[in-house]
C-alpha atoms as a PDB file:
ATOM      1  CA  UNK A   1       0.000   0.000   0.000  1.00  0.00           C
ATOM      2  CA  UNK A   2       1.174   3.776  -0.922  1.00  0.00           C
ATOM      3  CA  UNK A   3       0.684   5.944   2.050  1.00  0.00           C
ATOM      4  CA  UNK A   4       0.580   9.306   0.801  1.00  0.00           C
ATOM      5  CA  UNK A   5       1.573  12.280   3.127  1.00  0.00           C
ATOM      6  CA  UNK A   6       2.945  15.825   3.697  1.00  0.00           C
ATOM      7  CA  UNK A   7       4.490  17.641   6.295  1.00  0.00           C
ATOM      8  CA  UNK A   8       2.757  20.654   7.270  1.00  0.00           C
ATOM      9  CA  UNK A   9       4.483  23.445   9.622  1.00  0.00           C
ATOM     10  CA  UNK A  10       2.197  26.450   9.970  1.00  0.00           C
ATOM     11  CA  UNK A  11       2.679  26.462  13.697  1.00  0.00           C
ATOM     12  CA  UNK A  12       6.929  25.668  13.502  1.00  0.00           C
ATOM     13  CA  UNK A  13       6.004  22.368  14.835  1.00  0.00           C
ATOM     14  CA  UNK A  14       5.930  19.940  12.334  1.00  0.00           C
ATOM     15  CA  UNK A  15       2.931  17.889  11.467  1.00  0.00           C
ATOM     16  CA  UNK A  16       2.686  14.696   9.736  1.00  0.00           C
ATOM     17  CA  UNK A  17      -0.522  14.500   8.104  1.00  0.00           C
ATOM     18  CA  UNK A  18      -1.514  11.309   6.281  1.00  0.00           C
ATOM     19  CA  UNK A  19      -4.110  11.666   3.193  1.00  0.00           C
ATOM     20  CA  UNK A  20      -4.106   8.039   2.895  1.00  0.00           C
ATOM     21  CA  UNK A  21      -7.133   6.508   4.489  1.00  0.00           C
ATOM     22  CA  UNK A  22      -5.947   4.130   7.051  1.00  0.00           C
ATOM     23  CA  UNK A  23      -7.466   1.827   9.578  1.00  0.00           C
ATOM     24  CA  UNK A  24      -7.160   3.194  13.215  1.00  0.00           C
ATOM     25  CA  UNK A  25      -5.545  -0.359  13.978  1.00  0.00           C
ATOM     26  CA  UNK A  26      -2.598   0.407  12.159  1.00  0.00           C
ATOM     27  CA  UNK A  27      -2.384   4.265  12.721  1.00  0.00           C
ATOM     28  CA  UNK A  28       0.330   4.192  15.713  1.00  0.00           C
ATOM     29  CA  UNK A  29       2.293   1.153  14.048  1.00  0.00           C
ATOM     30  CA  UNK A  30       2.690   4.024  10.810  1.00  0.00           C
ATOM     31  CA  UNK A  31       2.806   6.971  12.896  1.00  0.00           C
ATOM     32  CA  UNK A  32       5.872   5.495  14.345  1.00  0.00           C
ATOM     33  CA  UNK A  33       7.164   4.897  11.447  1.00  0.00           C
ATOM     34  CA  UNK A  34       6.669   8.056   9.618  1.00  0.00           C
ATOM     35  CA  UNK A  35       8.193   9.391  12.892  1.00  0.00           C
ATOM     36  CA  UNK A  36      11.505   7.806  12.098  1.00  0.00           C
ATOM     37  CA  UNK A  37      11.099   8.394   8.470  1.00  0.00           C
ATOM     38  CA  UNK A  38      10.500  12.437   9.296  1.00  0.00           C
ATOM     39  CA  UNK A  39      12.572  13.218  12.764  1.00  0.00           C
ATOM     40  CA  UNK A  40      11.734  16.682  12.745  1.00  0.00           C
ATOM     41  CA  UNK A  41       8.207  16.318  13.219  1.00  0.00           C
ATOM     42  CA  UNK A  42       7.075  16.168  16.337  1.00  0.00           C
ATOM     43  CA  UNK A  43       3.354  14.294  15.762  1.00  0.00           C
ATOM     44  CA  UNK A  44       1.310  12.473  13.085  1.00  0.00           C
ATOM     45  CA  UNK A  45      -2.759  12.865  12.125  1.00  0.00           C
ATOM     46  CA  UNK A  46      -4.661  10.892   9.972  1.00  0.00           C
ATOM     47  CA  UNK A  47      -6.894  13.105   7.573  1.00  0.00           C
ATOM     48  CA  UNK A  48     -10.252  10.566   7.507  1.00  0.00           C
ATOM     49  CA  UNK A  49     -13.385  11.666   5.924  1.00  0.00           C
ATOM     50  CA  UNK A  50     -16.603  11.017   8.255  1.00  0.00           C
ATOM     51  CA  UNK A  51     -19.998   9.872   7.897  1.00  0.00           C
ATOM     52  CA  UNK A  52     -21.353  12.854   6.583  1.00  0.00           C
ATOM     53  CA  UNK A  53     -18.379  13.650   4.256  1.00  0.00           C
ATOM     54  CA  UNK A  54     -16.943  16.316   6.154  1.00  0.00           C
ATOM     55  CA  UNK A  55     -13.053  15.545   6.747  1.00  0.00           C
ATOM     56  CA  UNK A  56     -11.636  15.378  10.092  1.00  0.00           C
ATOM     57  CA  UNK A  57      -8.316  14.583  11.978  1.00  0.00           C
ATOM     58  CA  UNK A  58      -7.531  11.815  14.113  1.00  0.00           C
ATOM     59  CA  UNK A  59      -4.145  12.048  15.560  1.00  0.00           C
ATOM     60  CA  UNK A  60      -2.501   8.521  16.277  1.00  0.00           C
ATOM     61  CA  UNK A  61      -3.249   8.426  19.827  1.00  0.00           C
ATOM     62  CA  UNK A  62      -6.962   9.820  19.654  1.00  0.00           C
ATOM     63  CA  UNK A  63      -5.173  12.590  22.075  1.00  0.00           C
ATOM     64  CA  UNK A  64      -6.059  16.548  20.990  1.00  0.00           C
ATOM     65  CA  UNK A  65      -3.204  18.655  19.631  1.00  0.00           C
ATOM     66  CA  UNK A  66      -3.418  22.148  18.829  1.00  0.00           C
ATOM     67  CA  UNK A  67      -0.574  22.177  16.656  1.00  0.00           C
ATOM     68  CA  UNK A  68      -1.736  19.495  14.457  1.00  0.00           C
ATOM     69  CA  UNK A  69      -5.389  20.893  14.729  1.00  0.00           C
ATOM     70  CA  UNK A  70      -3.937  23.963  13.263  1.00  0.00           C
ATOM     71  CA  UNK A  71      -1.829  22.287  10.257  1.00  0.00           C
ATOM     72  CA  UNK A  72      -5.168  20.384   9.705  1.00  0.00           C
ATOM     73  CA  UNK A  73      -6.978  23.805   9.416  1.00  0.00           C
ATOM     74  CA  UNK A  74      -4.866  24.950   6.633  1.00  0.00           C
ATOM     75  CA  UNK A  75      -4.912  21.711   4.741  1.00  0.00           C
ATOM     76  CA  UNK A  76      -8.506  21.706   4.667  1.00  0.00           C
ATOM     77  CA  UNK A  77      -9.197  25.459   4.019  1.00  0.00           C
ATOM     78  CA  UNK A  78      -6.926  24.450   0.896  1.00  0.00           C
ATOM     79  CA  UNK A  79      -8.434  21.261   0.231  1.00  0.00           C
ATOM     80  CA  UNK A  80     -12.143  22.481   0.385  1.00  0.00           C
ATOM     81  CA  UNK A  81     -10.888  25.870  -1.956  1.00  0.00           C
ATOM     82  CA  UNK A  82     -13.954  28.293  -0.939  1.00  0.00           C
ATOM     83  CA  UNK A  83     -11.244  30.601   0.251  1.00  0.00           C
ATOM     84  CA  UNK A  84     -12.743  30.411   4.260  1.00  0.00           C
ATOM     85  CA  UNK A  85     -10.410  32.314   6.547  1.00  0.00           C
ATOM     86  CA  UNK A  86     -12.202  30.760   9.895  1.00  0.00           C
ATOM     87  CA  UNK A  87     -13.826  27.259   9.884  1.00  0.00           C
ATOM     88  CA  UNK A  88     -14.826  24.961  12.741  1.00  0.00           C
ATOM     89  CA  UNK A  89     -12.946  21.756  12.017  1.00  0.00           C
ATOM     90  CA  UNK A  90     -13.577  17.982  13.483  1.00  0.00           C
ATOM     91  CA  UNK A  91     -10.467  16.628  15.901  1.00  0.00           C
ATOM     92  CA  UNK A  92      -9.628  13.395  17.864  1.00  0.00           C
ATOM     93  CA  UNK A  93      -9.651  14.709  21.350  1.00  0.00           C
ATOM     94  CA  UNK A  94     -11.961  17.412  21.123  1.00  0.00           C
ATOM     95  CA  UNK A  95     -15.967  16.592  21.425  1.00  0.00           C
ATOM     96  CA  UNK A  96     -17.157  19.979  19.428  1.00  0.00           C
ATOM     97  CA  UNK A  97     -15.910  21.005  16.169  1.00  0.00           C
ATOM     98  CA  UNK A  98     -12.787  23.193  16.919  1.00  0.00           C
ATOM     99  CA  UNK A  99     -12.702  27.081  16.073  1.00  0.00           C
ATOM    100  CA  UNK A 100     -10.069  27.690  13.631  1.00  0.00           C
ATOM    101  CA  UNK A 101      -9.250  31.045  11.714  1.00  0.00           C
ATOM    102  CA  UNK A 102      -6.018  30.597   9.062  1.00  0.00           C
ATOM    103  CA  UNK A 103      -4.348  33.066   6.790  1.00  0.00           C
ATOM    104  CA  UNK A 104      -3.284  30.996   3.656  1.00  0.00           C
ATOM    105  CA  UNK A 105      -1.626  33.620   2.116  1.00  0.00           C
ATOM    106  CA  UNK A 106       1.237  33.312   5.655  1.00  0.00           C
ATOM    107  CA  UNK A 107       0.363  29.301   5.546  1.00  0.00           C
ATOM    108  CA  UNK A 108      -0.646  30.258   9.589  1.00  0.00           C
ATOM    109  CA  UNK A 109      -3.988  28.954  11.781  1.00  0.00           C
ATOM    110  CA  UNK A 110      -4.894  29.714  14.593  1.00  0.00           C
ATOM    111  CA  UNK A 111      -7.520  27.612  16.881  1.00  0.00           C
ATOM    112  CA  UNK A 112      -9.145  28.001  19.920  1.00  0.00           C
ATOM    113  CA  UNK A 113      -7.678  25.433  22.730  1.00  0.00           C
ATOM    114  CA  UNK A 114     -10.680  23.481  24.611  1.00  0.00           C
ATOM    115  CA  UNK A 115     -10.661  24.808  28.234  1.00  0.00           C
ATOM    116  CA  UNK A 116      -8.969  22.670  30.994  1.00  0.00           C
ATOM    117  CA  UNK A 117     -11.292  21.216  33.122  1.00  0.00           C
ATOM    118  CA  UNK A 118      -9.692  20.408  36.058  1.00  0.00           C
ATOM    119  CA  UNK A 119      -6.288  21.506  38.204  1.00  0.00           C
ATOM    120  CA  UNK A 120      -4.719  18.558  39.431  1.00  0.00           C
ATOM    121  CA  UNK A 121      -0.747  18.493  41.631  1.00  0.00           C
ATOM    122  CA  UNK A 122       1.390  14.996  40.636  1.00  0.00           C
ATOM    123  CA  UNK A 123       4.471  14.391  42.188  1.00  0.00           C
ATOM    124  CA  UNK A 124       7.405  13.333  39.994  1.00  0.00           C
ATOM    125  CA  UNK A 125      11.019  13.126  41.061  1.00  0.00           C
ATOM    126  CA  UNK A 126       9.520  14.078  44.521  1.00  0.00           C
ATOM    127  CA  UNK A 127       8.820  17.309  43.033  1.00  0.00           C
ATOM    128  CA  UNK A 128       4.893  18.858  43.276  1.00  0.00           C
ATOM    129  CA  UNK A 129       4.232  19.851  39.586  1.00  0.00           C
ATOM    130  CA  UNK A 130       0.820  21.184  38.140  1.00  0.00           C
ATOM    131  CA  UNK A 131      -1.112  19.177  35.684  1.00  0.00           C
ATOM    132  CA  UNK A 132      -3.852  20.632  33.522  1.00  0.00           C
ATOM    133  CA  UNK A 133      -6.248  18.371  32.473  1.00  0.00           C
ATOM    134  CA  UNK A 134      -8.122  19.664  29.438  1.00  0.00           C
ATOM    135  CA  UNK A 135     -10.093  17.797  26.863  1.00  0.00           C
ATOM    136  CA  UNK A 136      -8.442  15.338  24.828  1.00  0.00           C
ATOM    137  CA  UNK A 137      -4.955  15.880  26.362  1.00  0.00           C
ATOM    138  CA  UNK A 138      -3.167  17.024  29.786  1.00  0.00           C
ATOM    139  CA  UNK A 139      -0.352  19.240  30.151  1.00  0.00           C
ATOM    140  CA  UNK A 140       2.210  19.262  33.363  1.00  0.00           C
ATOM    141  CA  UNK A 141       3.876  22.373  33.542  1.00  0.00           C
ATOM    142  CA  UNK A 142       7.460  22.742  34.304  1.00  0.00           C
ATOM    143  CA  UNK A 143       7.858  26.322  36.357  1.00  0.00           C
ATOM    144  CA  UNK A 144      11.607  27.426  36.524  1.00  0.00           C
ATOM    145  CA  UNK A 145      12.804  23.963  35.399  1.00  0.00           C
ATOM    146  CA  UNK A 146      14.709  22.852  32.112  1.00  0.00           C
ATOM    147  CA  UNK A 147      12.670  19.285  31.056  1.00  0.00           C
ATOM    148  CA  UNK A 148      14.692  16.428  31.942  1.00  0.00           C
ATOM    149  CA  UNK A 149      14.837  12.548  30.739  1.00  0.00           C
ATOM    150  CA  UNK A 150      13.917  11.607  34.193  1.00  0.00           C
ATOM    151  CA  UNK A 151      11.061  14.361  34.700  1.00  0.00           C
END
């Protein structure tokens, strides 16, 4: 099977985004491998087409991104050619169609992050850090701290 793909950067962190339809069984065996076959991105979504046509992204994990969410945007403002400069687009991770506004003409998106939910402390390292728990995808935030393999 040819897996077509392109690598899309509006955000200066490089997306992956597969055209090819592929099963979500076999989406983080590729991912990986596109992974190693692109090191600088940093993540890989699957462009699928749902039920009622409309395309939408799935990244390999089902997690939210907003970096990928934003490549996405510009792929399908350019794919769908009506010349839209804000669209709501479909995303793994995110339950509502996503709020997206993109200047082609700059190859830029921007889209609006689902708000976090909760405000959780883990430990790690016996270190207190905070962990924001948002739809689709948590982020622990490093305050005054380079990240670290063992972090």
């Amino acid at each position: 099977m040819e897996i077509q793909y392109l690598l899309a950067d509006p955000t200066k962190n490089i997306t992956v985004l597969v055209t090819t339809p592929v099963s979500r069984a076999l989406q983080p065996e590729l991912a990986s491998l596109l992974l190693d076959l692109e090191p600088e991105a940093e993540q890989v979504g699957f462009v699928e087409t749902a039920a009622d046509g409309q395309m939408r992204l799935q990244m390999m994990g089902g997690e939210f991104c907003g970096n990928a969410t934003r490549a996405f945007a510009c792929y399908a403002a350019k794919v769908r050619g009506r010349g839209e400069t804000r669209l709501a687009i479909s995303v793994s991770g995110a339950r509502e169609p996503v709020p997206v506004a993109v200047d082609l003409r700059q190859n830029r998106a921007y889209a609006q992050m689902p708000l976090p939910y909760a405000l959780e402390w883990i430990s790690v390292n016996k270190q207190k850090i905070p962990l924001v728990r948002m739809e689709g995808i948590d982020h622990a935030l490093l305050l005054d701290a380079v990240p670290s393999p063992e972090a």
